[in-house]
Protein backbone atom coordinates (compact mmCIF):
# COMPACT_ATOMS: atom_id res chain seq x y z
CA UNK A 1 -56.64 -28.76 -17.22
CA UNK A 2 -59.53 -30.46 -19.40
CA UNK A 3 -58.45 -32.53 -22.52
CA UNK A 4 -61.06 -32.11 -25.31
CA UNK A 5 -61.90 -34.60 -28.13
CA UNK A 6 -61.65 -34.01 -31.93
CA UNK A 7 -64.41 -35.67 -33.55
CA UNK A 8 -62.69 -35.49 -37.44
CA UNK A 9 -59.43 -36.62 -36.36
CA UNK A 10 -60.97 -39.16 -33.70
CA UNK A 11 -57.88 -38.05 -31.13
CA UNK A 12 -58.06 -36.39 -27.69
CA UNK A 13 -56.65 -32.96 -27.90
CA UNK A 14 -54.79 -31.92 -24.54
CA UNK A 15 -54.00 -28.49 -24.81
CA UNK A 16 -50.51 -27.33 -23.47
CA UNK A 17 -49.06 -26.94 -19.79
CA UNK A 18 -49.26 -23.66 -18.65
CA UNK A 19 -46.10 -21.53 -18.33
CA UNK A 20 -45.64 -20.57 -14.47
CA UNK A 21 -46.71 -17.23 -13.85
CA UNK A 22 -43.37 -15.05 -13.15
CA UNK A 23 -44.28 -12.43 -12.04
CA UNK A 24 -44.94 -13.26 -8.17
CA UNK A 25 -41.23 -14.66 -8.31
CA UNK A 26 -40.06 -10.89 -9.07
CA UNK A 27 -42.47 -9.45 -6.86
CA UNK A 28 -40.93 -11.61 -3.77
CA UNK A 29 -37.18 -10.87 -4.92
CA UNK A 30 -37.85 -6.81 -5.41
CA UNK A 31 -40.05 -7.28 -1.87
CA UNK A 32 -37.22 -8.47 -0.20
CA UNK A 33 -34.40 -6.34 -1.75
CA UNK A 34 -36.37 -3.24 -0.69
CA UNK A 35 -37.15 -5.35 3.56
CA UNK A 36 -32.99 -5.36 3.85
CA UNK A 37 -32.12 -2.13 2.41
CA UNK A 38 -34.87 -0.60 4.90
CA UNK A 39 -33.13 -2.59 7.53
CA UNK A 40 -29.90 -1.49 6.75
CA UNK A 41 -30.53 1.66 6.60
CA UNK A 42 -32.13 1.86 9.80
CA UNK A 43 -29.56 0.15 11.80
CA UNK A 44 -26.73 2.26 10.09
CA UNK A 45 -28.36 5.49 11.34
CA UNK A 46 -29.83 4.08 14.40
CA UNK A 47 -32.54 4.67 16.59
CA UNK A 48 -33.84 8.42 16.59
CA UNK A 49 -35.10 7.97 20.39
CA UNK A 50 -31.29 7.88 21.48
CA UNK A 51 -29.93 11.53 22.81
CA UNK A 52 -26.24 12.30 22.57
CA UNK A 53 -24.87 13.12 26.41
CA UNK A 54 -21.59 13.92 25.24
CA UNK A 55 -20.06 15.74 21.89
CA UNK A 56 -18.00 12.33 20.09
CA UNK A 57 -14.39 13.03 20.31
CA UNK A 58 -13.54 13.97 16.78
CA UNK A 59 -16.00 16.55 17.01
CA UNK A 60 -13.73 17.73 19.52
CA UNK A 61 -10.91 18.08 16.96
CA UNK A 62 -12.07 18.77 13.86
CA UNK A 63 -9.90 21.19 13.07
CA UNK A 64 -6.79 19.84 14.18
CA UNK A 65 -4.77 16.31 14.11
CA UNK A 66 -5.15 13.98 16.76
CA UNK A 67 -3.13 13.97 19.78
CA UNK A 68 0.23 12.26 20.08
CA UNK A 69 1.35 10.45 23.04
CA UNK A 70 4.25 12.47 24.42
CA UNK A 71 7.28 9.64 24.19
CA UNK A 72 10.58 9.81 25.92
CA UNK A 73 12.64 8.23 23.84
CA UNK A 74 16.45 8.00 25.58
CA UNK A 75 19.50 9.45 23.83
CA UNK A 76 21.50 6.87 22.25
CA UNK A 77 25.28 7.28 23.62
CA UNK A 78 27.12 8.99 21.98
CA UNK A 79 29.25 7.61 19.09
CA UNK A 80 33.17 8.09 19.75
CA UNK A 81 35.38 9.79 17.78
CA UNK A 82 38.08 8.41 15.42
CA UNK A 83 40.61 9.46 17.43
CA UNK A 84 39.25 7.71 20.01
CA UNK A 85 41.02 4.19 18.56
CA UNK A 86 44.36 3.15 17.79
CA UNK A 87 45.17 0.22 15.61
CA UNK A 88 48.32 -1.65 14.95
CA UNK A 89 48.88 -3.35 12.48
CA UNK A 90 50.80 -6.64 12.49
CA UNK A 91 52.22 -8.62 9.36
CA UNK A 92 51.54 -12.20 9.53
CA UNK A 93 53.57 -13.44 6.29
CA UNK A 94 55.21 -11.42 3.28
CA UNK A 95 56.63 -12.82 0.09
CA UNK A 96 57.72 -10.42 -2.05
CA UNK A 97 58.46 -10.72 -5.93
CA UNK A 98 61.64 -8.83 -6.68
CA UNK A 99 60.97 -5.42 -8.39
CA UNK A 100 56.95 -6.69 -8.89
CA UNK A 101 56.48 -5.92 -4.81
CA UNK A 102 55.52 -8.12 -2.55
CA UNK A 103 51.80 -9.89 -1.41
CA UNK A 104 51.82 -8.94 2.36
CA UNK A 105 48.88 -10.74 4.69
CA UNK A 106 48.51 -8.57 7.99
CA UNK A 107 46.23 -8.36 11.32
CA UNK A 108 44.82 -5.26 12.61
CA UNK A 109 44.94 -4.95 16.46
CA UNK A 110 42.75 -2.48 17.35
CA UNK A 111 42.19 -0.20 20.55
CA UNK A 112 40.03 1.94 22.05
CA UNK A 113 41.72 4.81 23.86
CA UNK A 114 38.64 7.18 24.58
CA UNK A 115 37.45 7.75 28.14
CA UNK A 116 34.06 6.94 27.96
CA UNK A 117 32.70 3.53 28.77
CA UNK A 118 31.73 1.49 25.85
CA UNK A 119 28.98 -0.66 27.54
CA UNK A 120 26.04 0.37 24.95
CA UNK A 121 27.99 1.94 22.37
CA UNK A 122 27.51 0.05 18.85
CA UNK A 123 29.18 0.97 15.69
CA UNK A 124 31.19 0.30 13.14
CA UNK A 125 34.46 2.03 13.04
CA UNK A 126 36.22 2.38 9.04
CA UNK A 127 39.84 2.39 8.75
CA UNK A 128 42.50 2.47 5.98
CA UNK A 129 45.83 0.65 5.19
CA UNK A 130 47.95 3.26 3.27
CA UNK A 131 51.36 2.06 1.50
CA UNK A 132 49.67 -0.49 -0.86
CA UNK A 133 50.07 -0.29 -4.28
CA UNK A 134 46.66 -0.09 -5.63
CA UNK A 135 46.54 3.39 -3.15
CA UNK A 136 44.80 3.12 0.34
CA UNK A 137 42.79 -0.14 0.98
CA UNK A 138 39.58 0.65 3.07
CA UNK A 139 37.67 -2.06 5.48
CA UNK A 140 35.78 -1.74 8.93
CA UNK A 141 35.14 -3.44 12.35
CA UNK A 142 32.18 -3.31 14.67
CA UNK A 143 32.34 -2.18 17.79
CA UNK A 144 29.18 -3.94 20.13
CA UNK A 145 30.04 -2.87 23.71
CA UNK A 146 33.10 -3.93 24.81
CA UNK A 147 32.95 -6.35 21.92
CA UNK A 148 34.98 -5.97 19.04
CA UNK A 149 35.00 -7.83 15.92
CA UNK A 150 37.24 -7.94 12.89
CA UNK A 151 38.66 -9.81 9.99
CA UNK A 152 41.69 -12.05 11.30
CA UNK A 153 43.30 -11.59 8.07
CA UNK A 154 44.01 -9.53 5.26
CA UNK A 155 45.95 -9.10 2.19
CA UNK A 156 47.73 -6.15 0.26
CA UNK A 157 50.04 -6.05 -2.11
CA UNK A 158 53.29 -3.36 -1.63
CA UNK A 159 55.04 -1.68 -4.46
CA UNK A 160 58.18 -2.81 -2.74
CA UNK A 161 59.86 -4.49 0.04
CA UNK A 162 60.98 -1.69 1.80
CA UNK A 163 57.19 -0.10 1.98
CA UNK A 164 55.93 0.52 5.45
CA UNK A 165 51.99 -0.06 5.87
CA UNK A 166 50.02 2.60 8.18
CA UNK A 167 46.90 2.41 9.08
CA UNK A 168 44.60 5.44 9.79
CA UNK A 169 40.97 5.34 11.13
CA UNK A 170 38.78 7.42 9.22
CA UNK A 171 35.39 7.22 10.64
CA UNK A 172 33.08 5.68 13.21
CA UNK A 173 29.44 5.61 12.60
């Protein structure tokens, strides 16, 4: 860059910087954009000098899903039946109310009379308490081999004193 002088003003006139020239920066950019798509595109659809030995696999099926394993899955034992259990029923207290009824808390006791061993049977088994006075009062127990768990205690309430509870089991599942 030369600086010039101005001979009416008596100054030295320095004429502006220069802008940098863009255009080689976009030329590089485009350049290289271009380079890695090539690339890319040549690696994705690889070398033309390779020869296929073998059809690929999903040639082999195109027209059909692919295969399944064949799995032997085991038969779960079968579930019993409700008929199959027994429960008795024991009262623990009972305090009755006159002609209101009574508040009765109970046990069940239940047992399995089927023939069938238990040892991987798991289920849960639903009963019901008939004779209350709200109509039949449903709950369960599991059943987890020769396992059997249940509610220690339970409550009903009995239109009267004289009212016998039964119990009936209604399904295992």
């Amino acid at each position: 860059m030369s600086a010039a002088f101005d001979p009416t003003t008596g100054q030295v006139i320095t004429p502006p910087p220069k802008s940098p020239k863009r255009w080689p920066w976009i030329v590089a950019v485009v350049a290289a954009f271009a380079a890695g798509a090539t690339t890319t595109m040549v690696v994705m659809s690889g070398s033309s000098d390779e020869k296929e030995t073998e059809p690929a696999q999903e040639a082999l099926f195109e027209n059909s899903e692919s295969p399944t394993p064949f799995v032997v899955e085991e038969e779960p034992p079968p579930l019993p039946s409700p008929e199959d259990f027994a429960i008795e029923l024991r009262i623990l207290s009972k305090q009755c109310f006159g002609s209101a009824g009574c508040n009765v808390s109970y046990s069940i006791e239940p047992v399995y009379l089927g023939s069938e061993p238990l040892d991987d049977v798991s289920a849960t088994v639903t009963y019901e308490v008939l004779g209350g006075d709200s109509g039949p009062q449903i709950n369960s127990f599991t059943l987890d081999g020769d396992t059997i768990t249940y509610q220690e205690e339970e409550f009903i309430s009995t239109p009267s004193s004289s009212t016998e509870l039964k119990v009936e089991v209604t399904d295992v599942f």
